[in-house]
C-alpha atoms as a PDB file:
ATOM      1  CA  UNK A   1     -13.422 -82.891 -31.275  1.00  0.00           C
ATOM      2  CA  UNK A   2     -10.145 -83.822 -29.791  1.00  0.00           C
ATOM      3  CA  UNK A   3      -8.549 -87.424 -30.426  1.00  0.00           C
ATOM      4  CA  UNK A   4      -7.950 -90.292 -29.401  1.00  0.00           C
ATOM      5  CA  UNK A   5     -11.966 -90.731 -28.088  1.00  0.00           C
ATOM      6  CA  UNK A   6     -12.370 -93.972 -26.220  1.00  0.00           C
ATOM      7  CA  UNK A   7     -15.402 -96.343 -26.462  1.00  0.00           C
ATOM      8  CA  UNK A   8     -16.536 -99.916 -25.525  1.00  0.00           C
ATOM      9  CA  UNK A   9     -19.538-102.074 -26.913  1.00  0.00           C
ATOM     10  CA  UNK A  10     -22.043-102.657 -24.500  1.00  0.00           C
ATOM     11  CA  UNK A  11     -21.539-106.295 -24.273  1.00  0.00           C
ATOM     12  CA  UNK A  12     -17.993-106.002 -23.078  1.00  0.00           C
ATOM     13  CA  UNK A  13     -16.534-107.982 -25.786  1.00  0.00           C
ATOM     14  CA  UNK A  14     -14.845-104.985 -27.678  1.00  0.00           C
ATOM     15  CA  UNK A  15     -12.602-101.612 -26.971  1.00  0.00           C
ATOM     16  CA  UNK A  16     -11.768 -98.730 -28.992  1.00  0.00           C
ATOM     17  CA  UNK A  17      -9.438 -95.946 -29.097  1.00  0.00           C
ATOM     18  CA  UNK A  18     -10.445 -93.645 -32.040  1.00  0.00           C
ATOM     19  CA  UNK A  19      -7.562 -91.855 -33.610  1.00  0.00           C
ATOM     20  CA  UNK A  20      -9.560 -89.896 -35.915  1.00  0.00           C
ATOM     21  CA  UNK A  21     -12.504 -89.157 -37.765  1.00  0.00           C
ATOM     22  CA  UNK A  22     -11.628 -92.554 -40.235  1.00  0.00           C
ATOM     23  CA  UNK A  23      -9.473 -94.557 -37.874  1.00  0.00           C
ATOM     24  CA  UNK A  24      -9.631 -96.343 -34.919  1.00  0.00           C
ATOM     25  CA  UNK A  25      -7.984 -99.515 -33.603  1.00  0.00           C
ATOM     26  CA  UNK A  26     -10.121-101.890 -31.824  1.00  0.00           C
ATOM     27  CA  UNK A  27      -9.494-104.514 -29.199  1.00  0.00           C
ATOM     28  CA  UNK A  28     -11.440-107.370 -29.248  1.00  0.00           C
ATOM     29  CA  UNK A  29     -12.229-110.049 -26.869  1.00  0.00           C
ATOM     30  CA  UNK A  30     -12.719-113.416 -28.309  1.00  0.00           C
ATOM     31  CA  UNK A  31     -12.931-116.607 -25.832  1.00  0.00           C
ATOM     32  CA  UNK A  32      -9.770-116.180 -23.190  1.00  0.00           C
ATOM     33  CA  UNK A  33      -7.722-114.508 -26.417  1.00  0.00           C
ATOM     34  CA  UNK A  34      -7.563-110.812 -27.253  1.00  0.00           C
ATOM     35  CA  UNK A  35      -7.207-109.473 -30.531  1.00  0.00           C
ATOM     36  CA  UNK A  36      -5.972-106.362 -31.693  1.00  0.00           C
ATOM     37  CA  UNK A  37      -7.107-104.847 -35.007  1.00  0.00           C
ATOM     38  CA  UNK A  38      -6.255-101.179 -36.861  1.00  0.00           C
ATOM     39  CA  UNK A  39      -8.785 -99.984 -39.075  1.00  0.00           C
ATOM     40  CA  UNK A  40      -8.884 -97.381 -41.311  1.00  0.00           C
ATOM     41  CA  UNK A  41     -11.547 -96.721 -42.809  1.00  0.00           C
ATOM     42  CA  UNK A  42     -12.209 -96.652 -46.542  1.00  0.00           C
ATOM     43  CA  UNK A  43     -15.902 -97.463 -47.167  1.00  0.00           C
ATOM     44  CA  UNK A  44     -18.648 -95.620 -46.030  1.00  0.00           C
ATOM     45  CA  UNK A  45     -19.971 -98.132 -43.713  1.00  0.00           C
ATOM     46  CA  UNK A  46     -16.915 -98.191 -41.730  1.00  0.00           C
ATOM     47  CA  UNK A  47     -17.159 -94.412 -41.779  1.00  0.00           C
ATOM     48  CA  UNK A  48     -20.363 -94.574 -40.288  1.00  0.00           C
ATOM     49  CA  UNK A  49     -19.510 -97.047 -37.402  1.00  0.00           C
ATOM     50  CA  UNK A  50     -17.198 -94.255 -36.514  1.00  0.00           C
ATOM     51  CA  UNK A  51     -19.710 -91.803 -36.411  1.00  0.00           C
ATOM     52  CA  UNK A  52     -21.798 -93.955 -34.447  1.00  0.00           C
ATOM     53  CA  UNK A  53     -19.236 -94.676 -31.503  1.00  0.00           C
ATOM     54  CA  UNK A  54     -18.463 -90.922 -31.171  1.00  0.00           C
ATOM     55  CA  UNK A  55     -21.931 -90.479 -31.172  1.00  0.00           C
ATOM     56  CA  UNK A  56     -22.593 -92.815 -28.131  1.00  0.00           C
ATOM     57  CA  UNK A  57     -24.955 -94.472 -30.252  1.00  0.00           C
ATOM     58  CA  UNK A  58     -26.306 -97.868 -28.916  1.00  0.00           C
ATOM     59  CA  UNK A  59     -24.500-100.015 -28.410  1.00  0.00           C
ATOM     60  CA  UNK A  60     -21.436 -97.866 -28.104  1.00  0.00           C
ATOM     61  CA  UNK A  61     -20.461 -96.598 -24.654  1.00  0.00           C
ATOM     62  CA  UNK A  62     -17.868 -94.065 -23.129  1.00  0.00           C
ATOM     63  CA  UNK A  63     -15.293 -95.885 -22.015  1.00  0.00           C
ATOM     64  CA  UNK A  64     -12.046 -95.795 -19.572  1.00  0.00           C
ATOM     65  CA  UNK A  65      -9.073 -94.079 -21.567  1.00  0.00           C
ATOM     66  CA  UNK A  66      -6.686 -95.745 -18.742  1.00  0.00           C
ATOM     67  CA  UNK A  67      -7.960 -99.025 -18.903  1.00  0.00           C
ATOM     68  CA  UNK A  68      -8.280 -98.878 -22.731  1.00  0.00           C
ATOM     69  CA  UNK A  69      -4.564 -98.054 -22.985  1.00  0.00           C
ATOM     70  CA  UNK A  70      -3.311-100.764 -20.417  1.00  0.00           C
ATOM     71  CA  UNK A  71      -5.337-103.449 -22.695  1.00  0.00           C
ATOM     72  CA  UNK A  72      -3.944-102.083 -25.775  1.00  0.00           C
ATOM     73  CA  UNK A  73      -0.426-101.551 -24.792  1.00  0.00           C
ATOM     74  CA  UNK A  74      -0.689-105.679 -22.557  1.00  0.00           C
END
């Protein structure tokens, strides 16, 4: 698999741009503010919320690698 993958939640409220298989930075959307977070992950649940983006699994959803970058990089 070939990184960054890009994902969104279903609900809107949250980006990703997944770096690797135990890091990802995530944008999230909270009231008019955005908030940018870098995770790396060191426990195995965080591990497995990475699986489950690249995965597609619900509620994780391909997302636009353009539009991802433009919010990340605003």
């Amino acid at each position: 698999m070939k990184f960054p993958q890009y994902r969104k939640i279903a609900n809107g409220k949250s980006v990703y741009k997944i770096t690797g298989f135990d890091q990802f930075t995530e944008l999230q959307r909270i009231g008019t503010r955005n908030v940018l977070y870098q995770i790396k992950a060191s426990t195995y649940f965080e591990k497995v919320r990475i699986q489950e983006m690249l995965n597609l699994v619900d509620p994780y959803l391909m997302a636009n690698p353009e539009e991802i970058e433009t919010l990340i990089n605003t």
